[in-house]
N, C-alpha and C. Protein backbone atom coordinates (compact mmCIF):
# COMPACT_ATOMS: atom_id res chain seq x y z
N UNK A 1 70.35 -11.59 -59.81
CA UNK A 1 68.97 -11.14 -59.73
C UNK A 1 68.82 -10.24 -58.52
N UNK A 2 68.09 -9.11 -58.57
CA UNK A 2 68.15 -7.93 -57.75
C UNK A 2 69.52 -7.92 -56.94
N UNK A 3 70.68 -7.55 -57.62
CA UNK A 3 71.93 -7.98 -56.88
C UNK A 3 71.92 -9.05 -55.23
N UNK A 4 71.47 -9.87 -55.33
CA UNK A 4 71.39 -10.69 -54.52
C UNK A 4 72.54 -11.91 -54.49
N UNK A 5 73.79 -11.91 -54.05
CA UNK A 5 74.76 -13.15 -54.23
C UNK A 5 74.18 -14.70 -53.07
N UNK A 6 74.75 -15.63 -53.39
CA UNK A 6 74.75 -16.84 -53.27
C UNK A 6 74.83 -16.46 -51.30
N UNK A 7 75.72 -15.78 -50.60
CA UNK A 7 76.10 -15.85 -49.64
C UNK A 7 74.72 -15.06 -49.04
N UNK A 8 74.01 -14.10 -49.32
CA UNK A 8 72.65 -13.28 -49.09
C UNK A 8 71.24 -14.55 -49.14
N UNK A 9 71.53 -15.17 -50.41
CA UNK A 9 70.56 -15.85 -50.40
C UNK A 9 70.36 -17.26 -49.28
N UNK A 10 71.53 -17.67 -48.86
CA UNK A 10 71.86 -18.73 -48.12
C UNK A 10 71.18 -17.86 -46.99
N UNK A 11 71.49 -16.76 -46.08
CA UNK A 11 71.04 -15.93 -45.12
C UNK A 11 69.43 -15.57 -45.13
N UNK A 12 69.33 -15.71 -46.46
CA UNK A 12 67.77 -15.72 -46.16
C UNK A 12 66.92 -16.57 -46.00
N UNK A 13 67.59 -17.97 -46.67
CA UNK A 13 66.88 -18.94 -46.22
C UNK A 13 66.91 -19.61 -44.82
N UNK A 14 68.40 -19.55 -44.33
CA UNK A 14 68.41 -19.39 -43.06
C UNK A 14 67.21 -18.83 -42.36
N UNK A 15 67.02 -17.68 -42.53
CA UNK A 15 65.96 -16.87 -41.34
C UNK A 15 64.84 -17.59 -42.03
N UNK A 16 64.52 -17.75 -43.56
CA UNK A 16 63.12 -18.58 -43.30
C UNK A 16 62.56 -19.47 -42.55
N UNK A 17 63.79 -20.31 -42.79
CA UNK A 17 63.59 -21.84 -42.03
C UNK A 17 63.16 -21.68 -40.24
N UNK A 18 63.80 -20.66 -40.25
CA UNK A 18 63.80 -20.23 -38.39
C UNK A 18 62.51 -19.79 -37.93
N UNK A 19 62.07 -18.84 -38.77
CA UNK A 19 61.20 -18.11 -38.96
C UNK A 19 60.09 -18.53 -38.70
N UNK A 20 59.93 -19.32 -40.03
CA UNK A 20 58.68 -20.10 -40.33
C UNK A 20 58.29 -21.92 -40.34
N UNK A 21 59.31 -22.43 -39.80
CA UNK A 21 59.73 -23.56 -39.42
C UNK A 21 60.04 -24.48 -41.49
N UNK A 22 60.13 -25.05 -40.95
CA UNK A 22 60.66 -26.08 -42.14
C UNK A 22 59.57 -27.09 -42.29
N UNK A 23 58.35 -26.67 -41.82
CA UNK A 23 57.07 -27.50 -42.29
C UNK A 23 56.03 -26.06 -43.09
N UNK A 24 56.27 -25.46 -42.95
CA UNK A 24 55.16 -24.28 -44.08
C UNK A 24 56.46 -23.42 -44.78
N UNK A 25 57.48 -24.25 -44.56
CA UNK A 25 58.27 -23.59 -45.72
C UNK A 25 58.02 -23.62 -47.03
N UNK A 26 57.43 -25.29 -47.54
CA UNK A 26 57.50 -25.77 -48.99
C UNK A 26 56.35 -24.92 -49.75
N UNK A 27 55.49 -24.58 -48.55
CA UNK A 27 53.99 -23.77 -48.79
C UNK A 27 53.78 -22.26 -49.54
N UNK A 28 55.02 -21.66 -48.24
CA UNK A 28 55.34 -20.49 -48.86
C UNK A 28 55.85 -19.94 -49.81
N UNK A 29 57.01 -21.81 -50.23
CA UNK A 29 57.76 -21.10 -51.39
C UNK A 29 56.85 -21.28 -53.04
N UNK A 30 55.67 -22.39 -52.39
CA UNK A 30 54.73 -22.53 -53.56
C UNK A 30 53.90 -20.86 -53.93
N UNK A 31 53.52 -20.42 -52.63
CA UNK A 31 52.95 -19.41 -52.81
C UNK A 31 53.47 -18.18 -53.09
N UNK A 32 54.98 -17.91 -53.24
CA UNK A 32 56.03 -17.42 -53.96
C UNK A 32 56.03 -17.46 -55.08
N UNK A 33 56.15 -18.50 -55.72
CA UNK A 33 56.20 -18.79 -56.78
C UNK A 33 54.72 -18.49 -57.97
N UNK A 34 53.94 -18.67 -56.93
CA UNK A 34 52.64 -18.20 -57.96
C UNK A 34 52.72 -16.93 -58.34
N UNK A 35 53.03 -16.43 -56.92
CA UNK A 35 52.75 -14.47 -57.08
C UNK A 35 53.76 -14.41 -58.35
N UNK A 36 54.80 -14.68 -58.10
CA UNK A 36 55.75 -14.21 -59.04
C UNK A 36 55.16 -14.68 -60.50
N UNK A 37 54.75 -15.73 -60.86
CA UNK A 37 53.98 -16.37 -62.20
C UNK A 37 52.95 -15.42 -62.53
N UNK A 38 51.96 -14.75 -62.03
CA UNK A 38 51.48 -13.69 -61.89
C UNK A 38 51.80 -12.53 -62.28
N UNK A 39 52.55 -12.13 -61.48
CA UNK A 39 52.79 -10.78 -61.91
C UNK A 39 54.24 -10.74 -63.37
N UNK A 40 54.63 -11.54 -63.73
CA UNK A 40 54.71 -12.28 -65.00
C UNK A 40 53.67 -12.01 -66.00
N UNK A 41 52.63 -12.91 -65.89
CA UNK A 41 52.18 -12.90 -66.68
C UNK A 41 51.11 -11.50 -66.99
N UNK A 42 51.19 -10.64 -65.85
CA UNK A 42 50.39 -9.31 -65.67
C UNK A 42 51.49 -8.49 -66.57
N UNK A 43 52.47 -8.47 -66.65
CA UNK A 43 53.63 -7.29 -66.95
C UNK A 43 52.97 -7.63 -68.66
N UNK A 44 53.14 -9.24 -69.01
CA UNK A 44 53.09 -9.69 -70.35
C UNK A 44 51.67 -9.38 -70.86
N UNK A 45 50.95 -9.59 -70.25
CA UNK A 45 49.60 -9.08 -70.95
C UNK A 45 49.62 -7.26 -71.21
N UNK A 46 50.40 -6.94 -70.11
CA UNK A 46 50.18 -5.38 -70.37
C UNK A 46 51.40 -4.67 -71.20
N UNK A 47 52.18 -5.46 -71.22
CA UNK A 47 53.00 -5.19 -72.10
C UNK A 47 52.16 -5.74 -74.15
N UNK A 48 51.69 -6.64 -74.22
CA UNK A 48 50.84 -7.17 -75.46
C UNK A 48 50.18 -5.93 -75.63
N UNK A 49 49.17 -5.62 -74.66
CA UNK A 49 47.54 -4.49 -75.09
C UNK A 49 48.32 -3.50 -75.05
N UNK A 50 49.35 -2.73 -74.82
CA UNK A 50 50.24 -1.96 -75.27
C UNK A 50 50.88 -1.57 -76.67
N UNK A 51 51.54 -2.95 -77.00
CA UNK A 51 51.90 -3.21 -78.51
C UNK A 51 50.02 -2.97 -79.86
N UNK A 52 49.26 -3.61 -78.79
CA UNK A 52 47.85 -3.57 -79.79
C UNK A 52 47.08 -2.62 -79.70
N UNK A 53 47.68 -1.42 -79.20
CA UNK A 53 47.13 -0.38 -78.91
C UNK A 53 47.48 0.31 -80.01
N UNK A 54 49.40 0.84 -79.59
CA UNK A 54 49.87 1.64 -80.83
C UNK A 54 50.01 1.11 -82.00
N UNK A 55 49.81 0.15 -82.67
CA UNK A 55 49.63 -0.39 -83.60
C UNK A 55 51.44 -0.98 -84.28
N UNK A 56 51.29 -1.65 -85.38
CA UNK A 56 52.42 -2.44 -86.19
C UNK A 56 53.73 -1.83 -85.81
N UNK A 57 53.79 -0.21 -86.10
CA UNK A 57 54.75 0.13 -86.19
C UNK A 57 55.48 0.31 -84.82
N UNK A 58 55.52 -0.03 -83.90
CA UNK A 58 55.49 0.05 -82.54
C UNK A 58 55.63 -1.87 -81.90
N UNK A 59 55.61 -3.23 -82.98
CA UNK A 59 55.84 -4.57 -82.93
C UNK A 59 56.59 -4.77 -82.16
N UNK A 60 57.50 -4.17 -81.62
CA UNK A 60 59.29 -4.60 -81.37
C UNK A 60 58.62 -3.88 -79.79
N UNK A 61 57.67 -2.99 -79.57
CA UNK A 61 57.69 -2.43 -78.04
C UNK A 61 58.37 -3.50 -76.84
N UNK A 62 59.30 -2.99 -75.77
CA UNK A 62 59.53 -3.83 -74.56
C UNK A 62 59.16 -2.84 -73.57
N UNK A 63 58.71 -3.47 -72.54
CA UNK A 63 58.30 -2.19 -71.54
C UNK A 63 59.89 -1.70 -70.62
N UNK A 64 60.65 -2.38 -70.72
CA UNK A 64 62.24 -1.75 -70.31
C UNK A 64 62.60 -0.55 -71.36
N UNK A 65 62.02 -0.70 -72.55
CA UNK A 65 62.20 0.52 -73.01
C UNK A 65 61.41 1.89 -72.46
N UNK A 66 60.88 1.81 -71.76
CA UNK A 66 59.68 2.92 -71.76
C UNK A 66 60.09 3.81 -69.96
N UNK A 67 61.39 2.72 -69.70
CA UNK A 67 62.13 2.99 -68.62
C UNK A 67 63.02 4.43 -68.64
N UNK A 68 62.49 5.82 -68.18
CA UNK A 68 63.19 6.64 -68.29
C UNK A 68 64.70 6.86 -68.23
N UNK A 69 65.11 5.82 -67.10
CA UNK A 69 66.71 5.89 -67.02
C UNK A 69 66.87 5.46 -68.46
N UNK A 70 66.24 4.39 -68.79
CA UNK A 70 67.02 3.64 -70.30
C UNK A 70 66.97 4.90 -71.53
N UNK A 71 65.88 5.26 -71.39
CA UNK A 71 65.75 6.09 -72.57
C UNK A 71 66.46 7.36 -72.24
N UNK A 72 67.15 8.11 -71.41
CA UNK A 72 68.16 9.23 -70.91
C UNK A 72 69.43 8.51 -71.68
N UNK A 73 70.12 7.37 -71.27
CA UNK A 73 71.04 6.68 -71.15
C UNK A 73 71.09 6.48 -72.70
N UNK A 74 69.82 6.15 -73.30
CA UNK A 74 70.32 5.77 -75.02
C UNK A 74 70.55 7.25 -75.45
N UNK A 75 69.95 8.52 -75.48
CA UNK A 75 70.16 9.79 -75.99
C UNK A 75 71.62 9.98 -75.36
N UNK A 76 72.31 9.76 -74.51
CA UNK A 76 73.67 10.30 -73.80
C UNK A 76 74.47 9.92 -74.95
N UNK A 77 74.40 8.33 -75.18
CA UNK A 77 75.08 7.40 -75.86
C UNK A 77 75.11 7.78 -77.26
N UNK A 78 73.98 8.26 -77.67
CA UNK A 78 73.72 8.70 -79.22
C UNK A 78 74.35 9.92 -79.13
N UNK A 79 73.72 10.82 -78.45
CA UNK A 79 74.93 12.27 -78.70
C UNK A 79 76.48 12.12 -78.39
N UNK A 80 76.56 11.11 -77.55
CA UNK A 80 78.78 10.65 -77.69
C UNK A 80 78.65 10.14 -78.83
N UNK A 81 78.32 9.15 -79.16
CA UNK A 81 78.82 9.10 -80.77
C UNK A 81 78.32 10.09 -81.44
N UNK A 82 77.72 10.77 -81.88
CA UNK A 82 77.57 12.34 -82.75
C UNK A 82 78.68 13.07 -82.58
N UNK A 83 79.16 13.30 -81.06
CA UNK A 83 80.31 14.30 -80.71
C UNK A 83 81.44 13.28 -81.84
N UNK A 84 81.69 12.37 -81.43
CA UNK A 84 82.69 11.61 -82.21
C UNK A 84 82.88 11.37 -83.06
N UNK A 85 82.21 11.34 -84.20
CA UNK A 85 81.49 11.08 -85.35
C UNK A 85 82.55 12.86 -86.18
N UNK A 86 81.50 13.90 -85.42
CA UNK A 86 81.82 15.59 -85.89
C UNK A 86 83.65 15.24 -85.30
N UNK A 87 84.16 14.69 -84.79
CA UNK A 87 85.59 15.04 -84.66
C UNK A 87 86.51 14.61 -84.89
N UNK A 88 85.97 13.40 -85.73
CA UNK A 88 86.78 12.42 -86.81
C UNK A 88 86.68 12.73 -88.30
N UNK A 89 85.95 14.33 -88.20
CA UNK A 89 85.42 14.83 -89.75
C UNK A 89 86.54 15.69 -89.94
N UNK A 90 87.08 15.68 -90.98
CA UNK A 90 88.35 16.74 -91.36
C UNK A 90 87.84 18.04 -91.52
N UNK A 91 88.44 18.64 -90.78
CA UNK A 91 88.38 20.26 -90.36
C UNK A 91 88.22 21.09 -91.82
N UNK A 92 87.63 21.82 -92.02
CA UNK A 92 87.83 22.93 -93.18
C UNK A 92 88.77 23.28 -93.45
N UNK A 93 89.31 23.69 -95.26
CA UNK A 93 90.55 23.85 -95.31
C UNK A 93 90.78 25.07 -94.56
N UNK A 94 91.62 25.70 -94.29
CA UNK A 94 92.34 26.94 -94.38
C UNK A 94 92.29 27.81 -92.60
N UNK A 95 91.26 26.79 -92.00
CA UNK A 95 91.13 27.30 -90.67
C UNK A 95 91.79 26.37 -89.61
N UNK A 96 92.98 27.22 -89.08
CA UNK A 96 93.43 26.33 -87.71
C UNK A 96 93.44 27.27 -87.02
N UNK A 97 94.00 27.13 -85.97
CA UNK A 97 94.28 28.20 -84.21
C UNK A 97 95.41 28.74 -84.89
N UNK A 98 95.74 30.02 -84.62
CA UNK A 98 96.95 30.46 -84.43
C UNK A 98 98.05 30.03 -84.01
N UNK A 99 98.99 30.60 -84.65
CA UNK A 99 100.33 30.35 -83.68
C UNK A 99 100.74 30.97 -82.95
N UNK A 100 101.48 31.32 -81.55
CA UNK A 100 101.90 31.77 -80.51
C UNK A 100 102.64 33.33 -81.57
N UNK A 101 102.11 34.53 -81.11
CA UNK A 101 102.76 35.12 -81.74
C UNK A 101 102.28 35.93 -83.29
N UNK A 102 100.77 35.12 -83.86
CA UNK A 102 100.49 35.00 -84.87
C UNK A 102 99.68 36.14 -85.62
N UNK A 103 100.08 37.15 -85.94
CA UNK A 103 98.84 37.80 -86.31
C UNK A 103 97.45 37.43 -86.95
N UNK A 104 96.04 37.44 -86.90
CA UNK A 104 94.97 36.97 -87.60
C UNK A 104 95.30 37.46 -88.95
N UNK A 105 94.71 37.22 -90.12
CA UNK A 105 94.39 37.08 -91.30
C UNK A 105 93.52 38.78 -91.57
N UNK A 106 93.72 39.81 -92.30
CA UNK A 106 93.04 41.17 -92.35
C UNK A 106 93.12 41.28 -93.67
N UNK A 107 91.83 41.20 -94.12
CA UNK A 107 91.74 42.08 -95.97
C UNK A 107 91.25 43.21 -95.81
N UNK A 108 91.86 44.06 -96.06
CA UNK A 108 91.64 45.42 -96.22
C UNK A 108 90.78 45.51 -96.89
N UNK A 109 90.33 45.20 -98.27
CA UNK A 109 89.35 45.06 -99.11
C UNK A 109 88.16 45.23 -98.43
N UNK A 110 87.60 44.40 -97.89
CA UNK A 110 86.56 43.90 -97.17
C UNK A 110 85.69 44.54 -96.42
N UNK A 111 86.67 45.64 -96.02
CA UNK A 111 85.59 46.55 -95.10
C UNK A 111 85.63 48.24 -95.60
């Protein structure tokens, strides 16, 4: 969670305890805990009147989708597979590169 490891979090509680003594610790972490329940349940309501805005077809909305990095990152991903897709398709007959040496193909006809 917010890249935070076990050894960071131990360090922070450390400085709480120091900080704020170990008698309005239990207080703060209650009052931690609300904010966070809160703004929870703020993301979820505004994420809902969102979905009931644009209507049915729009059911599945997450607000991580609406995250510009995410939505860059899914078009990257969709055009690599497209590129991959076009280059696993068998080439047209009769057209390759030359060979070292090769004269092109000339119908006189033609022009």
């Amino acid at each position: 969670m917010f890249g935070v490891g076990l050894a960071e979090m131990a360090v922070i509680a450390l400085v709480a305890i120091v900080v704020f003594g170990p008698d309005k610790l239990p207080e703060l972490a209650k009052q931690a805990g609300a904010i966070l329940r809160k703004a929870r349940e703020f993301a979820n309501s505004a994420r809902d009147d969102l979905r009931e805005e644009l209507g049915p077809e729009f059911a599945d909305l997450e607000l991580r989708d609406l995250d510009p990095r995410a939505i860059v990152r899914k078009h990257i991903v969709e055009a690599m597979e497209d590129a991959g897709e076009e280059a696993a398709k068998p080439k047209k007959r009769g057209l390759r590169p030359l060979l070292e040496g090769e004269v092109p193909p000339y119908d006189l006809e033609s022009t």
